[in-house]
C-alpha atoms as a PDB file:
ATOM      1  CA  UNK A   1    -159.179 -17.980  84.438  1.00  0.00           C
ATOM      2  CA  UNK A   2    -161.205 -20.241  86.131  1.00  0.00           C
ATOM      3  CA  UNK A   3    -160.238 -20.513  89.657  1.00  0.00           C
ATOM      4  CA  UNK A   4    -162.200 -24.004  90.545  1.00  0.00           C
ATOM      5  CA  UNK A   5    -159.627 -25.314  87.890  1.00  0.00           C
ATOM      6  CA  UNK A   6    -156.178 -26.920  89.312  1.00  0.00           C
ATOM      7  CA  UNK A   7    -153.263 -25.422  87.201  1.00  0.00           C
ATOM      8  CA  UNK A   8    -151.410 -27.481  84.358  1.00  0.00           C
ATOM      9  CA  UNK A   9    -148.324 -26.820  86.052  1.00  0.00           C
ATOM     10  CA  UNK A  10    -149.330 -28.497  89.523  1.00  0.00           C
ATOM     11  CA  UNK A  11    -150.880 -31.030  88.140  1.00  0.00           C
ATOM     12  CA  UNK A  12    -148.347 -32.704  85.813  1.00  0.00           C
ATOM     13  CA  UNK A  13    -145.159 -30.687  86.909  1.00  0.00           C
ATOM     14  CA  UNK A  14    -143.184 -32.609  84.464  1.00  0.00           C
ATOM     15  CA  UNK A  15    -144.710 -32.029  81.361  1.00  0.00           C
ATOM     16  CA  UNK A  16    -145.019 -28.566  82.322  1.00  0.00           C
ATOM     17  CA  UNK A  17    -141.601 -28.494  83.057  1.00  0.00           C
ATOM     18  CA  UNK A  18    -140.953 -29.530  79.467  1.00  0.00           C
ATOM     19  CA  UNK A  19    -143.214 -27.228  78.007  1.00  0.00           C
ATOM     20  CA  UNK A  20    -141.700 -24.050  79.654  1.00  0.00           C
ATOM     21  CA  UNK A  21    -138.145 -25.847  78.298  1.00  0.00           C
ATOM     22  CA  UNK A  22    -139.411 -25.715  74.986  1.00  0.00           C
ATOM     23  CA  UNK A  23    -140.882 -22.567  74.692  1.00  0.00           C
ATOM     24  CA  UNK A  24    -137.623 -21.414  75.690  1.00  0.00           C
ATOM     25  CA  UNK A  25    -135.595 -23.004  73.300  1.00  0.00           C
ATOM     26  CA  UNK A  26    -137.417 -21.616  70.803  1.00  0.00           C
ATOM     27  CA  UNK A  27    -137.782 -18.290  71.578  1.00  0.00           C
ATOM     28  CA  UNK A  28    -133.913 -18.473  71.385  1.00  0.00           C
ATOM     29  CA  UNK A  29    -134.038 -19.657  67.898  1.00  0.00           C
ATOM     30  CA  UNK A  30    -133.353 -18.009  65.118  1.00  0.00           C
ATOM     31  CA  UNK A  31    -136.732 -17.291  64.617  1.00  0.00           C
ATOM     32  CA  UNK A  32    -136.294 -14.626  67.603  1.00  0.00           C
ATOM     33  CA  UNK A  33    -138.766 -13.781  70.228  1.00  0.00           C
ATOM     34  CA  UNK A  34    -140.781 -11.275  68.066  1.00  0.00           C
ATOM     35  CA  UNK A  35    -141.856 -13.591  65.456  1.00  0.00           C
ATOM     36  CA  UNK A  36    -142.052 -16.371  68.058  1.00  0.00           C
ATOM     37  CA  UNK A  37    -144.706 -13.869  70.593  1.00  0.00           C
ATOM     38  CA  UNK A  38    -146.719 -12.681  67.268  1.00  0.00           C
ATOM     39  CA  UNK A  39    -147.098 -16.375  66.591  1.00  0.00           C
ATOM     40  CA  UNK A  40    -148.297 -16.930  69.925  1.00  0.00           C
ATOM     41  CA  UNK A  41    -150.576 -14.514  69.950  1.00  0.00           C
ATOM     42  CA  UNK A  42    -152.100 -15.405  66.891  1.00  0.00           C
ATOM     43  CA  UNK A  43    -153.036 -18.692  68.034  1.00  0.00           C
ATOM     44  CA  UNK A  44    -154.517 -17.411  71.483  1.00  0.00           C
ATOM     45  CA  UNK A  45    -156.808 -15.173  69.232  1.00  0.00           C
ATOM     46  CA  UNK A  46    -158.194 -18.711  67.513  1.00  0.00           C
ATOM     47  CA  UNK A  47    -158.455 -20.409  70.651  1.00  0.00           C
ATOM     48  CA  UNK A  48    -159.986 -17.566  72.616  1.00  0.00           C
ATOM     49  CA  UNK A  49    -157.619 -17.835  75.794  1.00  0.00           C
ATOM     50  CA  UNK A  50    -158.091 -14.313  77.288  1.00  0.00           C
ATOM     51  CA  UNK A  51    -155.486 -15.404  79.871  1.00  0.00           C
ATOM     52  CA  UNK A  52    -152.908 -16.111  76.548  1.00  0.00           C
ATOM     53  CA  UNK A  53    -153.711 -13.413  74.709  1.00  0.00           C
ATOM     54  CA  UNK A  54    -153.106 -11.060  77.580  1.00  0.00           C
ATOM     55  CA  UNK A  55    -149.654 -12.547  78.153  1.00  0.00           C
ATOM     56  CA  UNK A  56    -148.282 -12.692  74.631  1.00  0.00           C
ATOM     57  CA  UNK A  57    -150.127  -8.592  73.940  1.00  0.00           C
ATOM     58  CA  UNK A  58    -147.822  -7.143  76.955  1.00  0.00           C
ATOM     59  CA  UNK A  59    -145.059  -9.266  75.580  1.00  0.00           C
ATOM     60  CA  UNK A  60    -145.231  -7.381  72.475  1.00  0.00           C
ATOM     61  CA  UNK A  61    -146.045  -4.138  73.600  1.00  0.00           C
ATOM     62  CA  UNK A  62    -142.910  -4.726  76.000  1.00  0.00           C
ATOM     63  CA  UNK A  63    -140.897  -5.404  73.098  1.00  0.00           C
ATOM     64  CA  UNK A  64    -141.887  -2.046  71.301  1.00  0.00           C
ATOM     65  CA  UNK A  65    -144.008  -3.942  68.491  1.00  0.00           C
ATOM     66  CA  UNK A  66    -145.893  -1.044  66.989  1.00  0.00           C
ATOM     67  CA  UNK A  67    -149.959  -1.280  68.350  1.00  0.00           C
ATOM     68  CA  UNK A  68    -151.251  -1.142  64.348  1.00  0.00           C
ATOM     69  CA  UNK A  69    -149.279  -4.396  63.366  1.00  0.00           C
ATOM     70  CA  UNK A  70    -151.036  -6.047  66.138  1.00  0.00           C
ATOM     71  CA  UNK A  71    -154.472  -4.467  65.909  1.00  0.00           C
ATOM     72  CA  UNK A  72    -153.827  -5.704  62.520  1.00  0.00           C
ATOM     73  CA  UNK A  73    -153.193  -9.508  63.446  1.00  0.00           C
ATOM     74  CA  UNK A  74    -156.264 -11.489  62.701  1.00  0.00           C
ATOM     75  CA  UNK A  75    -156.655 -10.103  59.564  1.00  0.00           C
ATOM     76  CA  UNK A  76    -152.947 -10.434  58.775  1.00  0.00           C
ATOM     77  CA  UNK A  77    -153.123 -11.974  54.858  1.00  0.00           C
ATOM     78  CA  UNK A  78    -154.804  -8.870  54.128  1.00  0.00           C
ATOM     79  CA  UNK A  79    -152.884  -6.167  55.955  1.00  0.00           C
ATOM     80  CA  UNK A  80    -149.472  -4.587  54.584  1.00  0.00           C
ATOM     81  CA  UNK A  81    -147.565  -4.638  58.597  1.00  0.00           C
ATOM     82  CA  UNK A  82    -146.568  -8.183  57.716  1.00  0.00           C
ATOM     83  CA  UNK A  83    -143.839  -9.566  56.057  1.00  0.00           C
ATOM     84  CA  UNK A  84    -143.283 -12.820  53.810  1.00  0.00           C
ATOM     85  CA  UNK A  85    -141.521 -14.620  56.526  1.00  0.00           C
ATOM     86  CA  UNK A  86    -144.352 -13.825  59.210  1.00  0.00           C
ATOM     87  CA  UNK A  87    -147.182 -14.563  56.865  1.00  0.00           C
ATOM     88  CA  UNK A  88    -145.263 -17.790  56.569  1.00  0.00           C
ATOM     89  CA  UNK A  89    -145.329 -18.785  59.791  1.00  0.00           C
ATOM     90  CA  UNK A  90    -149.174 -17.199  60.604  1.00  0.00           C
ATOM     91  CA  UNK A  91    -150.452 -19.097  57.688  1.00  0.00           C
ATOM     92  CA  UNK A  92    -148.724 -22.514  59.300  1.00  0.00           C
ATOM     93  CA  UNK A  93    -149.582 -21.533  62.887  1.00  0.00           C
ATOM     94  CA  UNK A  94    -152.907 -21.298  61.847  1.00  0.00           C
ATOM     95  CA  UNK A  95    -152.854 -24.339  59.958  1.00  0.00           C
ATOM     96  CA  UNK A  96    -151.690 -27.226  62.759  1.00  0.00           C
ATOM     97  CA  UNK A  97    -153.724 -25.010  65.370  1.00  0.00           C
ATOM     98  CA  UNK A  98    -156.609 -26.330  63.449  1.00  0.00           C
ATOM     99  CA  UNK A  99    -155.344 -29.224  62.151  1.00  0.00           C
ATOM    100  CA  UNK A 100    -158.219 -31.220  61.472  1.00  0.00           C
ATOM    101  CA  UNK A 101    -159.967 -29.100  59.690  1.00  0.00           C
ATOM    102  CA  UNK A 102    -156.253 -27.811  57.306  1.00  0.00           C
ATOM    103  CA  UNK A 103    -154.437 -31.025  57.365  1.00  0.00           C
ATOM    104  CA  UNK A 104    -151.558 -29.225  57.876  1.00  0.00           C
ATOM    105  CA  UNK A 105    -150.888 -29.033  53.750  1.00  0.00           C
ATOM    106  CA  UNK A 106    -147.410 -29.051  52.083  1.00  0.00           C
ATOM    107  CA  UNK A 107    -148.703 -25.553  50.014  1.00  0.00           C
ATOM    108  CA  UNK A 108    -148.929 -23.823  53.509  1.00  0.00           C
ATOM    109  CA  UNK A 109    -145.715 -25.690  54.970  1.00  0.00           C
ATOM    110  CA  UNK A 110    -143.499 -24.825  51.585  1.00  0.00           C
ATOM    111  CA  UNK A 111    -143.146 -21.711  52.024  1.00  0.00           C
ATOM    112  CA  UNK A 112    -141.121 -21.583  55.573  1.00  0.00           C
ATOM    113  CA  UNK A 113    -138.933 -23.259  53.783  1.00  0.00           C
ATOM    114  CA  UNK A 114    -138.031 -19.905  51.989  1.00  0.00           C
ATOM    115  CA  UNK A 115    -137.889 -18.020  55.127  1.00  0.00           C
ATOM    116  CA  UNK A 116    -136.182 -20.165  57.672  1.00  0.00           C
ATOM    117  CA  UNK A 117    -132.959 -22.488  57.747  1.00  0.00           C
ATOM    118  CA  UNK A 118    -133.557 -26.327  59.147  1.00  0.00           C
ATOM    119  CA  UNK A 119    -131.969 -27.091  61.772  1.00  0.00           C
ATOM    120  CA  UNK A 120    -131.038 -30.754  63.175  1.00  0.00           C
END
């Protein structure tokens, strides 16, 4: 990371606050931290943050997640490691990270529905 750069954290504490608040909260959901850190990951590998990618990889490997699903991540509609619900939420992850280019369509949202409760 560049060190000329002032971190997000110092610089608006409170939104950072809310961030790290949020990112909690949901990796307490039902979706559980697994599914939450592949996510993660998968997104750091479109936006190139080495820093990110670092970060959710050890949090993964901490967690036991076997080296060939992740190895097999960015290629993950192709690759047997994954299941429905995880190719569910890749294929929306992917889709808002790059939102203006996916428009975030109902045929990629649809299926979470099959996968994952709503909750109010």
């Amino acid at each position: 990371m560049n060190q000329l750069r002032q971190p997000f954290s110092e610089l608006s504490p409170e939104v950072y606050k809310g961030l790290v608040q949020a990112s909690i909260a949901l990796e307490k959901s039902e979706l559980g931290n697994a599914l939450v850190e592949l996510v993660y990951l998968r997104v750091s590998q479109i936006n190139g943050c080495a820093f990110c990618l670092e970060k959710h990889s050890q949090a993964l490997a901490q967690r036991r997640h076997g080296a060939s699903k992740l190895d097999a991540l960015a290629g993950w509609r192709v690759s047997a490691h994954f299941t429905p619900a995880e190719r569910a939420a890749l294929a929306w992850a992917e889709s808002v990270t790059d939102i203006a280019a996916s428009h975030a369509e109902d045929e990629v949202y649809l299926p979470l529905r099959e996968h994952f409760t709503r909750v109010r």
